[in-house]
Protein backbone atom coordinates (compact mmCIF):
# COMPACT_ATOMS: atom_id res chain seq x y z
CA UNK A 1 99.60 74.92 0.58
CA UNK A 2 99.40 72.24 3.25
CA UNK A 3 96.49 73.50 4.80
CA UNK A 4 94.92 74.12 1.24
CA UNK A 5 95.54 69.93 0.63
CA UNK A 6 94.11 69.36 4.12
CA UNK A 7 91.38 70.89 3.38
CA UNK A 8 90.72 69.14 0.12
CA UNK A 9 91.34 65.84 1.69
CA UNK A 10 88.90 66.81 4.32
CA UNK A 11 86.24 67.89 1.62
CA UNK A 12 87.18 64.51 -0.15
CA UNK A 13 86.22 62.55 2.78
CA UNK A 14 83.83 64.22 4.15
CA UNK A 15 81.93 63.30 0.40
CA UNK A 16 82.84 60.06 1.07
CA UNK A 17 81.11 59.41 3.62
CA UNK A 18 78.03 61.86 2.68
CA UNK A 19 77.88 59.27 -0.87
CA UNK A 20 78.20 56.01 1.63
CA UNK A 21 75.41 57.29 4.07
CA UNK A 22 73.29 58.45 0.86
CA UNK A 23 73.82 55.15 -0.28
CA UNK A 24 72.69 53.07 3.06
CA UNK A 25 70.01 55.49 3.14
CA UNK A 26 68.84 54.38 -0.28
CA UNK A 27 69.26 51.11 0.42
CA UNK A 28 67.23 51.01 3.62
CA UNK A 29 64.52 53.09 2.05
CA UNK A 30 63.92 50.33 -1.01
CA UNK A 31 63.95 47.67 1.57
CA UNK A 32 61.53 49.27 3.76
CA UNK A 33 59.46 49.98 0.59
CA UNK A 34 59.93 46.46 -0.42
CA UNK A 35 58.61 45.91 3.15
CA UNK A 36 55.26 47.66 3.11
CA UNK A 37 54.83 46.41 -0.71
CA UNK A 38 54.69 42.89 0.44
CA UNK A 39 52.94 43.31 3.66
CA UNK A 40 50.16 45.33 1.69
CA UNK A 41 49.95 42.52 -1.09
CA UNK A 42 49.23 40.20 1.90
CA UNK A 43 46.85 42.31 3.92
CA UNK A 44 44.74 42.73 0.15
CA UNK A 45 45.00 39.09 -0.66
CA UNK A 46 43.72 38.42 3.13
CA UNK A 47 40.50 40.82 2.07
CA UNK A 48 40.20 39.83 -0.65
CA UNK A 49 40.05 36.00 0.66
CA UNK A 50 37.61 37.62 3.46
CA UNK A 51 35.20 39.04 1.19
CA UNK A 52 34.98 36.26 -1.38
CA UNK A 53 34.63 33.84 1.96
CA UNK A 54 31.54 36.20 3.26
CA UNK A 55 30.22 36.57 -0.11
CA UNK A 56 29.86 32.41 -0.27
CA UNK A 57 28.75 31.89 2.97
CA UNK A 58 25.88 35.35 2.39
CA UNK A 59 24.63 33.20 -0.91
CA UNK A 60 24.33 30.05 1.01
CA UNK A 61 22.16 31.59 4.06
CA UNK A 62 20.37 33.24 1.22
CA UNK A 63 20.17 30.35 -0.41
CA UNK A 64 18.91 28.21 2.75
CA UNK A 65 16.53 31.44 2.96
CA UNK A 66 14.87 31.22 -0.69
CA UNK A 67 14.43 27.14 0.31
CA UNK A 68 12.26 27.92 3.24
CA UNK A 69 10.21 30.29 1.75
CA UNK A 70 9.40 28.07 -1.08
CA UNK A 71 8.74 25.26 1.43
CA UNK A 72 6.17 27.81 2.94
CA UNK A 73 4.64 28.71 0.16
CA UNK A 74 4.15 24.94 -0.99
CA UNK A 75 2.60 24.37 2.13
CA UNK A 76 -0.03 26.98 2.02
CA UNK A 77 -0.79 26.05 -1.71
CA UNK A 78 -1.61 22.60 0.37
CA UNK A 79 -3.20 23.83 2.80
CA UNK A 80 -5.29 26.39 0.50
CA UNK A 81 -5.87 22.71 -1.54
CA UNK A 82 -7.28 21.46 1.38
CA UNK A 83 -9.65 23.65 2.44
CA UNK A 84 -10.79 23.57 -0.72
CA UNK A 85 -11.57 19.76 -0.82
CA UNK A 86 -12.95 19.89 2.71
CA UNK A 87 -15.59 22.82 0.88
CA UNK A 88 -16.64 20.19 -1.86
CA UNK A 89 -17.01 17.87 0.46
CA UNK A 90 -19.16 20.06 2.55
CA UNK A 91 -20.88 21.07 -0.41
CA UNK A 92 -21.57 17.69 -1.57
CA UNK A 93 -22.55 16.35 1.90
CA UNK A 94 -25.11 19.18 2.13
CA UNK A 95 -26.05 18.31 -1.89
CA UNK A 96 -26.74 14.96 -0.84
CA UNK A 97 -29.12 15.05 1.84
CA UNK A 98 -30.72 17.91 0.20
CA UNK A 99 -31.47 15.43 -2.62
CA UNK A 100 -32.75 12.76 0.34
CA UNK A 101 -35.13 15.02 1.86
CA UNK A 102 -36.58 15.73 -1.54
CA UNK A 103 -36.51 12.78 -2.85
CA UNK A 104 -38.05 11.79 1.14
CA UNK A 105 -40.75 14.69 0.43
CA UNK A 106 -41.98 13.63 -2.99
CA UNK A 107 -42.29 9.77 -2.27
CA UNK A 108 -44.56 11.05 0.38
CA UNK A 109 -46.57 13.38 -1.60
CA UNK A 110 -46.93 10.67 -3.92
CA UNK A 111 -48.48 8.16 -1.50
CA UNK A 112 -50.98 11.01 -0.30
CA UNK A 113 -52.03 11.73 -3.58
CA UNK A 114 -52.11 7.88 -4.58
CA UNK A 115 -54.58 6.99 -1.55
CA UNK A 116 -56.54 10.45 -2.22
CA UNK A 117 -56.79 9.20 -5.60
CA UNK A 118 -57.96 5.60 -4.29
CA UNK A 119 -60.49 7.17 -2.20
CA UNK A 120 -62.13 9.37 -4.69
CA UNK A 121 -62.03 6.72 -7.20
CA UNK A 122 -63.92 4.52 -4.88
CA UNK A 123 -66.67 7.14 -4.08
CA UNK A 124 -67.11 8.10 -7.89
CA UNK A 125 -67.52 4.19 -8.26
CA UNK A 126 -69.95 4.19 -5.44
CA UNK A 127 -71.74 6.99 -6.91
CA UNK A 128 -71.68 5.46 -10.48
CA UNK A 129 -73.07 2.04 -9.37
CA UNK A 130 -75.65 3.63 -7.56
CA UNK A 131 -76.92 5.75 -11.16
CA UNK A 132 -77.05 2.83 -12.89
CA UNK A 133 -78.91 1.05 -10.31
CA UNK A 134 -81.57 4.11 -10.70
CA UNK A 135 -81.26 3.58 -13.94
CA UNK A 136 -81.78 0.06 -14.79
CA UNK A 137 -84.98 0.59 -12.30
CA UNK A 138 -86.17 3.29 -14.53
CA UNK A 139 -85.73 1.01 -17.53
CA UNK A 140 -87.29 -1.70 -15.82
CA UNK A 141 -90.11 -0.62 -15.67
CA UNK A 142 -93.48 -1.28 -17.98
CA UNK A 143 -93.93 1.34 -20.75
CA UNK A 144 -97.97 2.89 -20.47
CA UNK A 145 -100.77 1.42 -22.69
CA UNK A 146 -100.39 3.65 -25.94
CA UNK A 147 -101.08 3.05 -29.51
CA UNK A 148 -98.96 0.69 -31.84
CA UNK A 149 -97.94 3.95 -33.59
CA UNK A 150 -95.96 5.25 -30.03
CA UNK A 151 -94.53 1.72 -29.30
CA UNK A 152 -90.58 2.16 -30.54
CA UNK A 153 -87.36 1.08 -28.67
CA UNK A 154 -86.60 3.30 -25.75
CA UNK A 155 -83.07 3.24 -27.08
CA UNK A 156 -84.16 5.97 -29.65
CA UNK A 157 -85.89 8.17 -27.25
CA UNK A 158 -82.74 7.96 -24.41
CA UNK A 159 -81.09 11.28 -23.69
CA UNK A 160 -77.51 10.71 -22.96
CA UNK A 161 -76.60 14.25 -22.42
CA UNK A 162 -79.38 15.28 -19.89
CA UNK A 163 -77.78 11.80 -17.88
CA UNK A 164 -74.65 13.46 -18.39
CA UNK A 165 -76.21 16.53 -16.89
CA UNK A 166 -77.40 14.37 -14.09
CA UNK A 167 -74.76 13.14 -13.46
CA UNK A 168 -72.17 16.19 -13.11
CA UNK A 169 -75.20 17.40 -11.04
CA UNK A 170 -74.92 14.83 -8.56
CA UNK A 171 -70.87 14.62 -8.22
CA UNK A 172 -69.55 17.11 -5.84
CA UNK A 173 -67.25 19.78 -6.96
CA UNK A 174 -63.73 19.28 -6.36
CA UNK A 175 -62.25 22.03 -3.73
CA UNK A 176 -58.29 22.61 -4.70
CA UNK A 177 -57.50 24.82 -1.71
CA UNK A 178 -58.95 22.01 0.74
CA UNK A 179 -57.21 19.30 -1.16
CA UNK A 180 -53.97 21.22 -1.00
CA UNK A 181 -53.88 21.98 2.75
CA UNK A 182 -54.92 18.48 3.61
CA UNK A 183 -51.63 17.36 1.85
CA UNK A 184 -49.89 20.00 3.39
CA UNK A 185 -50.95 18.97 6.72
CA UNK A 186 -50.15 15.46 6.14
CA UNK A 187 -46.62 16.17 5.01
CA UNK A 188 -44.00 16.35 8.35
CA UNK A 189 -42.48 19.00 9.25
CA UNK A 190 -39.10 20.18 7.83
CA UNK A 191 -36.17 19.57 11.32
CA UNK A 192 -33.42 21.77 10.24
CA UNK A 193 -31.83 20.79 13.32
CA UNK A 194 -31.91 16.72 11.93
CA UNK A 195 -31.03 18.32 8.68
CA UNK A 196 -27.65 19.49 10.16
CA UNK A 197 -26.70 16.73 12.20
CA UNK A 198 -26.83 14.27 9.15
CA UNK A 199 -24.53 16.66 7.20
CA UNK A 200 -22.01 17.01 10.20
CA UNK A 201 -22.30 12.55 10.52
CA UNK A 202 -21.62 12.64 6.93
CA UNK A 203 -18.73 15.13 7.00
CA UNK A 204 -15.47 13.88 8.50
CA UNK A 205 -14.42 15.69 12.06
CA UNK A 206 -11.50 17.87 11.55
CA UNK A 207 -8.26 15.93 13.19
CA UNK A 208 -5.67 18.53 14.51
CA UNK A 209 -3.26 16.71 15.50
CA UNK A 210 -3.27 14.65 12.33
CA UNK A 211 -3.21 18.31 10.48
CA UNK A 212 -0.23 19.58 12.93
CA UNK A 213 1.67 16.68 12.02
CA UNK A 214 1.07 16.58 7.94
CA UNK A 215 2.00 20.57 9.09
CA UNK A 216 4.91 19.62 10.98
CA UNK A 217 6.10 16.82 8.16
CA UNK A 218 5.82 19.56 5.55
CA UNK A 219 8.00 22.58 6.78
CA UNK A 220 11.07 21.37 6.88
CA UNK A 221 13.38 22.76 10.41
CA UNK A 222 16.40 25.25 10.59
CA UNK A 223 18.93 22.64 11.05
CA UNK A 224 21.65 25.63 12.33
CA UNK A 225 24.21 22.12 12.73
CA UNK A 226 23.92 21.51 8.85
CA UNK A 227 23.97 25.14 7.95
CA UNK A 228 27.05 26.25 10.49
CA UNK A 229 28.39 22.87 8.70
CA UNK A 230 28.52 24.22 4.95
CA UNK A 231 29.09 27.93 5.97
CA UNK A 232 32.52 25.66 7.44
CA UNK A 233 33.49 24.06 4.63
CA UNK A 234 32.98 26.90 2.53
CA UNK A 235 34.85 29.45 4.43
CA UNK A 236 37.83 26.47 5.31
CA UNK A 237 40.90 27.36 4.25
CA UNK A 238 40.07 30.34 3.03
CA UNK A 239 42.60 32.25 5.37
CA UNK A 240 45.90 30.75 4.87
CA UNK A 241 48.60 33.15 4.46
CA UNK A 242 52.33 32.31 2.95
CA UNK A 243 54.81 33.76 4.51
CA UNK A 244 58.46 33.36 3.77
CA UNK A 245 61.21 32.24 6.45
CA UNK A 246 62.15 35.58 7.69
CA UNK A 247 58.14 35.73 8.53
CA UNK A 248 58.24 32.34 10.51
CA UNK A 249 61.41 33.92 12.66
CA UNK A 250 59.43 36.62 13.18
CA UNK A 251 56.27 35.21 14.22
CA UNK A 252 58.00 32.56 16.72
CA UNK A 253 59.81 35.78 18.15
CA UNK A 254 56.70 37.33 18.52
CA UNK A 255 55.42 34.09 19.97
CA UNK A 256 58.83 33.73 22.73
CA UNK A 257 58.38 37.22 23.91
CA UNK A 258 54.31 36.75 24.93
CA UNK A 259 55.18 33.36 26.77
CA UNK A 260 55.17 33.74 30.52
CA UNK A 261 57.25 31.13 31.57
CA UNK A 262 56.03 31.81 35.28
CA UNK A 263 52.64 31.18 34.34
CA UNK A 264 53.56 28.15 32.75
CA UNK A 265 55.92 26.98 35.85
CA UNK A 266 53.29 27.86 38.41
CA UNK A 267 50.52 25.64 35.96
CA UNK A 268 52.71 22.90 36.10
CA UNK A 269 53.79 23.18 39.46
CA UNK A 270 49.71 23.09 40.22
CA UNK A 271 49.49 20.09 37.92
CA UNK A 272 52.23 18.12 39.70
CA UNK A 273 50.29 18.95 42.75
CA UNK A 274 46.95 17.92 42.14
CA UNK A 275 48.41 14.62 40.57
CA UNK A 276 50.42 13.99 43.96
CA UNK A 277 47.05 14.28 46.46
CA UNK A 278 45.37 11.95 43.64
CA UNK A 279 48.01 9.55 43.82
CA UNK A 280 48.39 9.59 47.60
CA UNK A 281 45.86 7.21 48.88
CA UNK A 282 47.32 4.67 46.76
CA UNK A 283 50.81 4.93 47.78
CA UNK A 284 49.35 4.20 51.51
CA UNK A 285 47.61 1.54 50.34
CA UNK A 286 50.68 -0.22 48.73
CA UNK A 287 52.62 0.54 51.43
CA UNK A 288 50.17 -0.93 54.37
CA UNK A 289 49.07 -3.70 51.67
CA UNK A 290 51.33 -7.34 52.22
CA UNK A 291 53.14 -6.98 48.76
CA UNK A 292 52.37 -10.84 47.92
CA UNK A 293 55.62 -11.81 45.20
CA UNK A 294 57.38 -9.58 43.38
CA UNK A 295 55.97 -9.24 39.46
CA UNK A 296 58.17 -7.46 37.10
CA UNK A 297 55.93 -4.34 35.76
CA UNK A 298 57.01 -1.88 33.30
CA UNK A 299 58.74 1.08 34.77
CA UNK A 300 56.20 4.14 35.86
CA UNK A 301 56.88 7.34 34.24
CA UNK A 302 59.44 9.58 36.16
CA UNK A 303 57.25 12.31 37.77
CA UNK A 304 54.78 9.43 39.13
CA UNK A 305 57.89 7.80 40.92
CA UNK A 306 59.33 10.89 42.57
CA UNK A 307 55.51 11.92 43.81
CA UNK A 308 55.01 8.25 44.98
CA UNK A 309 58.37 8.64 46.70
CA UNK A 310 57.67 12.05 48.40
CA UNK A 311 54.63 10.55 49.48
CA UNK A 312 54.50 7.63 50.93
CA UNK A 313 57.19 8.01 54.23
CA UNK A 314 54.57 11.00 55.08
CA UNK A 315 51.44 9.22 54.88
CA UNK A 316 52.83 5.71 55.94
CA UNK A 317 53.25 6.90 59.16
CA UNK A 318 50.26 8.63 60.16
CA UNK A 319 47.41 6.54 58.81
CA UNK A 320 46.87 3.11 59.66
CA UNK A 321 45.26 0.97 57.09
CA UNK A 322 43.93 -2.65 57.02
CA UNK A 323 45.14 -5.42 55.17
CA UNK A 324 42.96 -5.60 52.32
CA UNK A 325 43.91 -6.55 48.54
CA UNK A 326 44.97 -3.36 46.62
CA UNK A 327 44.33 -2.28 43.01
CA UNK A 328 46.68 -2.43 40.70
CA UNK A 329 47.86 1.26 39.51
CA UNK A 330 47.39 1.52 35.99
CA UNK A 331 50.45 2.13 34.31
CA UNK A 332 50.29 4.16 31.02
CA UNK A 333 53.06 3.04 28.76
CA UNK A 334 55.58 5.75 27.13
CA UNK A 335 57.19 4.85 24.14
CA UNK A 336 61.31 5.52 24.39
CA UNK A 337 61.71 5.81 20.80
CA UNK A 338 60.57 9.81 20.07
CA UNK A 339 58.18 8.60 16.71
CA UNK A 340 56.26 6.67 18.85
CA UNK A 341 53.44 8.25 20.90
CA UNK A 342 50.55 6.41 23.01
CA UNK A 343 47.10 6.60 21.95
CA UNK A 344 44.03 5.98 24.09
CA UNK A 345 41.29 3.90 22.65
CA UNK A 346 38.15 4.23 24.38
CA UNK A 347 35.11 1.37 24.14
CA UNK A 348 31.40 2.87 23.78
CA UNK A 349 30.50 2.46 27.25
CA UNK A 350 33.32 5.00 27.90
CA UNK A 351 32.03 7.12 25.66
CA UNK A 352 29.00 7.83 26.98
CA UNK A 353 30.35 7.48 30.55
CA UNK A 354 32.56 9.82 29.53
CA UNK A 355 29.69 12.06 27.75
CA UNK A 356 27.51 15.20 28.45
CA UNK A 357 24.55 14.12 30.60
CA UNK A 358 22.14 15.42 27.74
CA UNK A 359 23.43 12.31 25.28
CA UNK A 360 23.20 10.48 27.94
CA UNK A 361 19.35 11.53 28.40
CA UNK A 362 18.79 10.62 24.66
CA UNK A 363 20.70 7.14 24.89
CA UNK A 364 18.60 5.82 27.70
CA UNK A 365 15.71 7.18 26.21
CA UNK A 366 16.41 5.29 22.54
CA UNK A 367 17.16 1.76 24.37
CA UNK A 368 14.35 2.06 26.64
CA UNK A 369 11.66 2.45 23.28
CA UNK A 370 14.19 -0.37 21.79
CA UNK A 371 13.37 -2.69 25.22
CA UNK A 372 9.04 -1.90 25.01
CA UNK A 373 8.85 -4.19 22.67
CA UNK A 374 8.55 -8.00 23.16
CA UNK A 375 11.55 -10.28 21.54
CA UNK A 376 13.86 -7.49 21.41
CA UNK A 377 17.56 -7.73 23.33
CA UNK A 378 20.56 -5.33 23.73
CA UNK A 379 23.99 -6.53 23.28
CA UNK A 380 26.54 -3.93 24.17
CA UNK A 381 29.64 -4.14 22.29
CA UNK A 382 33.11 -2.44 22.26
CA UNK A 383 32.27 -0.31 19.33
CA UNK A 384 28.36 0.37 19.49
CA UNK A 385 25.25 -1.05 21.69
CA UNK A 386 23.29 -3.66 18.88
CA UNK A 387 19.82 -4.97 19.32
CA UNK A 388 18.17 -8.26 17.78
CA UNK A 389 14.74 -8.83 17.15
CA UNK A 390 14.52 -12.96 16.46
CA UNK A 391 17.82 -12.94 16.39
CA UNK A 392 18.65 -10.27 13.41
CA UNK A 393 20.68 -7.36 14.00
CA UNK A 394 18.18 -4.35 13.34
CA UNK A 395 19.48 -1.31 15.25
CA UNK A 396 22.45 0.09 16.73
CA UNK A 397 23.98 2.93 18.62
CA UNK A 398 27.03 4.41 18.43
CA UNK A 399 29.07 7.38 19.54
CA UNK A 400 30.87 9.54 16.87
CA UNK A 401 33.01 12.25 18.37
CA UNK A 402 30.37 13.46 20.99
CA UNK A 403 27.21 12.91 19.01
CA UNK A 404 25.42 9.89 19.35
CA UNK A 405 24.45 7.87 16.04
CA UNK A 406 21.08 5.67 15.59
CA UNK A 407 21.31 3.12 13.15
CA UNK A 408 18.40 1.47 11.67
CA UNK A 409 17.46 -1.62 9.35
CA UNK A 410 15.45 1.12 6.97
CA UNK A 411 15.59 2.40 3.51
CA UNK A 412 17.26 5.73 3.73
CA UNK A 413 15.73 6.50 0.25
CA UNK A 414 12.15 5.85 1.43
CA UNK A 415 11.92 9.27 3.62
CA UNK A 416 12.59 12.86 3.20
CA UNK A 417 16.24 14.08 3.99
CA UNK A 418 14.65 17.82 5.09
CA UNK A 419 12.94 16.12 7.79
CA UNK A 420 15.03 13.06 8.78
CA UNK A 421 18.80 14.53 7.74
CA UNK A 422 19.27 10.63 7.30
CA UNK A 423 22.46 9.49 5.88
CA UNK A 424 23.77 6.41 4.17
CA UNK A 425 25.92 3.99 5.98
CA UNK A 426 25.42 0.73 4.12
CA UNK A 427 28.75 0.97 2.41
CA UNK A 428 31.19 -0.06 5.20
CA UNK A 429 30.20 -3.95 6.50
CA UNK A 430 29.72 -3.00 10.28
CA UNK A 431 26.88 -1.06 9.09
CA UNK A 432 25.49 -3.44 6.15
CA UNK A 433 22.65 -4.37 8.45
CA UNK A 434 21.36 -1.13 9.28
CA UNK A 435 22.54 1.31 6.74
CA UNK A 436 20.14 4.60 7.56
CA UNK A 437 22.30 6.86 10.07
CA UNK A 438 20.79 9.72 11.63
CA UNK A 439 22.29 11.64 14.46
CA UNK A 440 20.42 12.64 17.75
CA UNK A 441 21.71 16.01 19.02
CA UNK A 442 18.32 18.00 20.27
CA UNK A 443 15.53 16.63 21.83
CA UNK A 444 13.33 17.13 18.05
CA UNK A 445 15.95 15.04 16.63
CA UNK A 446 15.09 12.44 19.77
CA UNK A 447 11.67 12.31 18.58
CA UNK A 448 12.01 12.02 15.00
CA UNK A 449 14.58 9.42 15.89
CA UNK A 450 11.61 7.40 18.00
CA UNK A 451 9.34 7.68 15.40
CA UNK A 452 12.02 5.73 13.28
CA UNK A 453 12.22 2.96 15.53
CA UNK A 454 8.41 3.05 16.06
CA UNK A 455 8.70 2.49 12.27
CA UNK A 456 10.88 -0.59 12.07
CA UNK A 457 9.07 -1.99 14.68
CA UNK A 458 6.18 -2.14 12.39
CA UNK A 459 7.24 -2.93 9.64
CA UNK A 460 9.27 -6.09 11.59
CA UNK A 461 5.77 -6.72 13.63
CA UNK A 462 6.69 -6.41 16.75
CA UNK A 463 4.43 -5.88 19.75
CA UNK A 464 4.86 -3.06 22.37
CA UNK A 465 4.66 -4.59 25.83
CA UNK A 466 3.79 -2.50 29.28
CA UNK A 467 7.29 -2.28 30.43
CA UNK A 468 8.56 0.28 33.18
CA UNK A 469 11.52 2.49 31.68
CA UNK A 470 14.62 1.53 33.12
CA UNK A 471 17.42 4.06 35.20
CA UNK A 472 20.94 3.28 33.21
CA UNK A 473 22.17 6.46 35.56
CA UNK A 474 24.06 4.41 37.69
CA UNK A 475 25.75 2.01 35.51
CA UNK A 476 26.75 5.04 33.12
CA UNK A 477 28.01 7.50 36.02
CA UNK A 478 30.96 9.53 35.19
CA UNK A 479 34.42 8.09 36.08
CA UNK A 480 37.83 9.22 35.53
CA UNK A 481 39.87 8.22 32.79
CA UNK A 482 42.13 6.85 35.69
CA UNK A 483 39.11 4.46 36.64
CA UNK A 484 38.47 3.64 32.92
CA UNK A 485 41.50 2.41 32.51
CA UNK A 486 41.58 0.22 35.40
CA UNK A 487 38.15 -1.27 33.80
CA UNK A 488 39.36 -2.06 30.93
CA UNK A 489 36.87 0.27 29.25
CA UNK A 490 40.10 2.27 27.86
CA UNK A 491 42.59 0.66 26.00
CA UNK A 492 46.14 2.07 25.48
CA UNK A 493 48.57 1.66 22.10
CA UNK A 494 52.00 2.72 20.86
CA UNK A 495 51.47 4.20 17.30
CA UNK A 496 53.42 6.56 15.54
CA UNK A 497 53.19 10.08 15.55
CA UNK A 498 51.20 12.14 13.33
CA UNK A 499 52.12 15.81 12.06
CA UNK A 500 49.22 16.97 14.68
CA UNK A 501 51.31 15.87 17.75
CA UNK A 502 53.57 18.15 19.58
């Protein structure tokens, strides 16, 4: 009987624990479901997200597509328009002179015929005056002695027709054919070669350039900037995944274990060094320099002070430099109170000291065109570079980012944003002045850019002089943000920190 209730117990436990392991089981299995549920809702929101994203950004190339092509076609329609008018022209040219030399050719047949006509008028008058001379002489003389019954007036007796006859006798007969080539001969001769000449002086010479620029104005240019731009803001944010806080422990686990702290100690370590050799040749000045009084200067950051310290016994001793006055080390405040960080504000001459040698290209190049032209001066502030004609403010450069900004004293309204990508900058009162931005980034957008200063220029009347370009290479070298400081042209601040600092 005992080992009958041991047995039971056993088989009691023993399905016991079979339940509570069926039960853990069941319980990891829906969690692991619940698992693979969520992760695939994420992973088909996330395609989802991607394929609406691509979708919008495949309608707006197509879109950008569909412009150009009806930009093309407009511009063959204009083209097509133009050859057209140049054919009417041609046509009318040719029209014209045709009309000329016929008009030429009949006034001159005219004037043949006319003194033809003269002449044989004047011989049938010769001829006339000479009949009735033979005539009256005939009359004139005395009848023969006859009867009283033959005397009657000679009057009745007169034969006008046999005269007549006489007459027509006497003329000579007209010959056509003669008459004809004698005219024909008299006319000149038809120069085809005079003929063409006056209808190439009359039609205008074909300007290419003029056409390659109307060409150039029409078809508007694949700004890739603008369209990388909008394919941006339409696929922004379009990624973002929620995840819960059992996610965000995960993912900074994830993020712990792929950190290679030796790496990041043998960076630093680098870092530290580099900074040390930069920092040496100052120490050895300070030390050989006579310190003149004591000034009370804010406390150098920690690292600086043990590098400066490691340095200078090593240094001091083998090089021996003369007494000359020393720079002061710029000192970089750091805030004590952890909400406080120190921001660097940098003028526009650091900027584009500080910039790629291809804005740099394009900046000289702008205040150069700026300086051609008489009454014109530069005034280089801590924000932008402005220039004056008489006095007014009508231009300016600036730096926003790394692009460089032209600002102009023009109508932004008054010329086509497909060719100029001008925008409007009139609302903020730096800018009131001169409120048509454009941006220079390529060397097209250089050129269109000159051509807009070329523009206010003429409209302000002033006159280009013969002025040598001038090298700004030199002042504008690339310095360290070490040496910027010490200029001046970097300014420090303690502002508080935003979410983006670390």
């Amino acid at each position: 009987m005992e080992e009958i209730k041991q047995a039971d117990r056993k088989s009691v436990v023993m399905e016991g624990m079979y339940r509570g392991v069926t039960g853990k089981l069941d319980e990891v299995r829906q969690s692991f479901s619940k698992e693979l549920q969520f992760t695939s809702a994420q992973q088909v929101s996330a395609y989802e997200a991607l394929a609406g994203s691509l979708k919008d950004g495949l309608e707006t190339l197509l879109a950008e597509f569909r412009y150009l092509s009806q930009q093309n076609s407009a511009i063959y329609d204009y083209h097509c328009k133009e050859r057209e008018a140049a054919r009417d022209a041609l046509l009318e040219a040719v029209r014209t002179n045709a009309d000329l030399t016929v008009k030429a050719f009949t006034e001159q047949l005219e004037k043949k015929m006319q003194a033809m006509q003269e002449t044989f008028s004047g011989q049938l008058e010769a001829l006339r005056g000479e009949l009735l001379e033979s005539i009256r002489a005939a009359i004139a003389e005395p009848p023969a002695p006859e009867t009283k019954e033959t005397e009657e007036p000679a009057e009745d007796t007169f034969d006008y027709d046999v005269l007549a006859e006489k007459i027509a006798s006497v003329l000579p007969e007209p010959d056509y054919d003669m008459l004809a080539d004698k005219v024909v001969a008299a006319l000149p001769p038809v120069d085809a070669d005079a003929i063409a000449s006056a209808v190439a002086a009359v039609v205008p010479a074909a300007d290419e350039n003029a056409i390659a620029d109307k060409v150039a104005e029409n078809i508007p240019l694949v700004d890739y900037d603008l369209i990388a731009e909008r394919v941006s803001g339409v696929l922004e944010g379009e990624f973002d995944v929620t995840v819960d806080e059992n996610g965000v422990d995960k993912i900074a686990a994830s993020v712990a274990e792929r950190l290679d702290y030796e790496k990041l100690a043998d960076r630093v370590a680098q870092l530290l060094k580099e900074q040390a050799a930069q920092l040496a040749p100052v120490v050895v000045q300070q030390v050989a320099a006579p310190a003149p009084a004591p000034e009370p200067e804010p406390e150098p950051e920690p690292a600086r002070e043990e590098l400066a310290a490691a340095a200078a016994p090593m240094h001091a001793k083998k090089l021996v430099v003369p007494a000359q006055p020393a720079p002061k080390p710029v000192v970089v405040p750091v805030p004590d109170d952890p909400a406080l960080t120190t921001r660097f504000k940098r003028s526009f001459k650091a900027k584009i000291i500080e910039s790629d040698e291809e804005v740099k290209g394009y900046y000289f190049d702008l205040k150069n065109t700026f300086l051609s032209y008489a009454r014109i001066a530069s005034q280089v502030s801590w924000s932008n570079d402005r220039f004056t004609f008489a006095g007014d403010t009508v231009a300016k450069i600036g730096v926003r980012g790394k692009t460089l900004c032209l600002y102009l004293a023009l109508n932004p309204d008054e010329f086509p944003s497909s060719v100029y990508h001008q925008r409007f900058a009139g609302d903020t009162k730096m800018y009131e002045k001169t409120p048509m931005m454009v941006k220079v980034k390529s060397g097209v957008a250089l050129k269109r850019a000159i051509r807009l200063v070329e523009m206010l220029m003429e409209n302000l009347g002033a006159v280009r002089e013969d002025r040598e370009p001038v090298d700004y290479s030199q002042e504008f070298a690339f310095r360290s943000e070490e040496q910027l400081l010490a200029e001046g042209l970097i300014k420090t601040a303690i502002v508080e920190k935003s979410d983006l600092d670390f």
